[in-house]
C-alpha atoms as a PDB file:
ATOM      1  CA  UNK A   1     -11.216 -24.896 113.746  1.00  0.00           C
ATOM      2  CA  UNK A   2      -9.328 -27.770 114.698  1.00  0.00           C
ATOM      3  CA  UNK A   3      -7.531 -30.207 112.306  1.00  0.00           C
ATOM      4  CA  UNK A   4      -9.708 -32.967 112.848  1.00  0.00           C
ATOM      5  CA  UNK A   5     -12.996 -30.992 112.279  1.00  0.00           C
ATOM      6  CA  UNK A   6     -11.519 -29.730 109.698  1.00  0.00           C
ATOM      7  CA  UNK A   7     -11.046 -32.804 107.768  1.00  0.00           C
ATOM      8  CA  UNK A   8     -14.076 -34.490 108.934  1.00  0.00           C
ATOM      9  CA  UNK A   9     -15.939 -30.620 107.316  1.00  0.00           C
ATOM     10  CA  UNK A  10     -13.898 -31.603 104.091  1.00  0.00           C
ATOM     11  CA  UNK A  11     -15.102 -35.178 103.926  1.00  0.00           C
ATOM     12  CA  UNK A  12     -18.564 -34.026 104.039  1.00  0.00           C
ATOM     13  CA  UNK A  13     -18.472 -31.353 101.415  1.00  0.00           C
ATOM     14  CA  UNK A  14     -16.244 -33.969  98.922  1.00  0.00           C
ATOM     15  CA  UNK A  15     -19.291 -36.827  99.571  1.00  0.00           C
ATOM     16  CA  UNK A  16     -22.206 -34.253  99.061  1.00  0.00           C
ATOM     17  CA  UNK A  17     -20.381 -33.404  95.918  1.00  0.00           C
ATOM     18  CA  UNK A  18     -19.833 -36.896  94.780  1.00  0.00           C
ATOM     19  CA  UNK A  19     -23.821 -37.674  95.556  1.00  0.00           C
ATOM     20  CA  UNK A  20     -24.532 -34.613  93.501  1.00  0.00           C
ATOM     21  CA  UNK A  21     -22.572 -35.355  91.263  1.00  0.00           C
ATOM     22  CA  UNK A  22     -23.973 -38.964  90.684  1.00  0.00           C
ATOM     23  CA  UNK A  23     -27.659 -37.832  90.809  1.00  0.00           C
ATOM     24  CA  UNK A  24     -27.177 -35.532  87.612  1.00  0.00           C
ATOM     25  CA  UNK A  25     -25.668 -38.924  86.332  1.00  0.00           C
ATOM     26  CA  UNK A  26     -28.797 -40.425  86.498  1.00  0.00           C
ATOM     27  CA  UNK A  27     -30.446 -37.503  84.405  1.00  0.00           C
ATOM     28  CA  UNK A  28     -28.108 -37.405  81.849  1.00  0.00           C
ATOM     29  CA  UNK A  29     -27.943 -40.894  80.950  1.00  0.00           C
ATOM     30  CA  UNK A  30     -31.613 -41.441  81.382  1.00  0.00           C
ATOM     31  CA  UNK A  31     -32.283 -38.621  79.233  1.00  0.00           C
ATOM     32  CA  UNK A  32     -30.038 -39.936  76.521  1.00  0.00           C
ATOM     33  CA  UNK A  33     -31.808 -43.470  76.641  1.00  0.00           C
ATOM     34  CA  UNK A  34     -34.863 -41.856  76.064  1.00  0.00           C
ATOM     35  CA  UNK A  35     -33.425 -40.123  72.578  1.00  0.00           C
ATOM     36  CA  UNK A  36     -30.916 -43.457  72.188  1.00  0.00           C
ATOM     37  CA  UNK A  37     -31.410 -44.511  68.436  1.00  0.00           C
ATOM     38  CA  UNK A  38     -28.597 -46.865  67.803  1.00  0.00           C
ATOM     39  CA  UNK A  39     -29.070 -49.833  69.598  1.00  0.00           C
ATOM     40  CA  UNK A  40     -25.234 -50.193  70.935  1.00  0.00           C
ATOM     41  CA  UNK A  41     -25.567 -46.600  72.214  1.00  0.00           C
ATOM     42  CA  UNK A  42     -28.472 -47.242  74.238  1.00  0.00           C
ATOM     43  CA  UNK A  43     -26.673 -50.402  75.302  1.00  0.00           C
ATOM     44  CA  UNK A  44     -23.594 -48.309  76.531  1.00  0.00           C
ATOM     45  CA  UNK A  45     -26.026 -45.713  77.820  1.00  0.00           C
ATOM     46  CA  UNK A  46     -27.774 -47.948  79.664  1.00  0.00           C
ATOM     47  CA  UNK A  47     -24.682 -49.925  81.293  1.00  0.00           C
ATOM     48  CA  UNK A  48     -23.646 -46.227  82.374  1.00  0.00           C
ATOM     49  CA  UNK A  49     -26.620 -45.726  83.730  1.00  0.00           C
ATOM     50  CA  UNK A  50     -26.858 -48.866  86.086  1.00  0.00           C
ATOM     51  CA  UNK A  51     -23.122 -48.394  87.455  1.00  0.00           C
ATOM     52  CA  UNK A  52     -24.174 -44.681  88.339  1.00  0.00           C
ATOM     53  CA  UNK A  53     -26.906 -46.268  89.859  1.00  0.00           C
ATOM     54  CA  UNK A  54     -25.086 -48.418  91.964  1.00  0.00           C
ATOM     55  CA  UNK A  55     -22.585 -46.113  92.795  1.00  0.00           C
ATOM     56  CA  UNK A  56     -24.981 -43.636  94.355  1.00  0.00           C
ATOM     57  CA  UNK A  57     -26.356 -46.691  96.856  1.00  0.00           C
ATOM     58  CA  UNK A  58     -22.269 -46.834  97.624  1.00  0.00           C
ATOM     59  CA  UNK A  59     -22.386 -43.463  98.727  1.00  0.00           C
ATOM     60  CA  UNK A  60     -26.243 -43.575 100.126  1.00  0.00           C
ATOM     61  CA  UNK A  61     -24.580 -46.330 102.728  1.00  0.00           C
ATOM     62  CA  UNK A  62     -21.342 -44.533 103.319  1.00  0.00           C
ATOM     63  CA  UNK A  63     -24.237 -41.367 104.059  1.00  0.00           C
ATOM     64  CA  UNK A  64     -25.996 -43.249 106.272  1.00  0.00           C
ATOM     65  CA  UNK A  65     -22.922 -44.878 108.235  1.00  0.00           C
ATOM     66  CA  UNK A  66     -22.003 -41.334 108.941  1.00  0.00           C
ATOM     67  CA  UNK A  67     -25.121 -40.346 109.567  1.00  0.00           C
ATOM     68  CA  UNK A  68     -25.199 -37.702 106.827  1.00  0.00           C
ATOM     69  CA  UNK A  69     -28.728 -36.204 105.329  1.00  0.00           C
ATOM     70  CA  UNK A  70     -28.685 -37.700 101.327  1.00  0.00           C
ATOM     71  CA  UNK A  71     -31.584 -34.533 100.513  1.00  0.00           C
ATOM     72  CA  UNK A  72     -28.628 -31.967 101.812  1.00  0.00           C
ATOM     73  CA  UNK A  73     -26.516 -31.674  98.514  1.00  0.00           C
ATOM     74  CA  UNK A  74     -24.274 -29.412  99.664  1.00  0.00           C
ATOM     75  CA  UNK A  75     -22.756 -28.274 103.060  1.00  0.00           C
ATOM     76  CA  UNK A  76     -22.537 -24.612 102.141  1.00  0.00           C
ATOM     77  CA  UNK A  77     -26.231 -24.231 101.188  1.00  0.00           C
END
């Protein structure tokens, strides 16, 4: 495999990571908003969970400027 495949292979797999990565993100802190008692929790929670938010749509854009699948989570399977 040549360098620049190489790189561009290693790109991939550190994006699909990231977007996983950022999806489970969105679980966890809507989970914990759903169990949030104390109102500046749920405030902190919730602020978390609009910058993951906005974060994935970063990397949904970068996905679909490279032309990358969003529903493929992984490169090795």
């Amino acid at each position: 495999m040549n360098k620049k495949l190489y790189m561009e292979t290693q790109l991939h797999e550190l994006l699909y990571q990231g977007l996983k990565t950022e999806l489970g993100g969105l679980k966890i802190y809507a989970a914990a908003l759903s169990h949030a008692q104390d109102e500046s929790l749920g405030y902190s929670w919730q602020n978390y969970l609009e910058q993951t938010r906005s974060q994935e749509q970063v990397l949904l854009k970068v996905f679909a400027e490279l032309g990358l699948n969003p529903d493929r989570l992984t490169t090795r399977g």
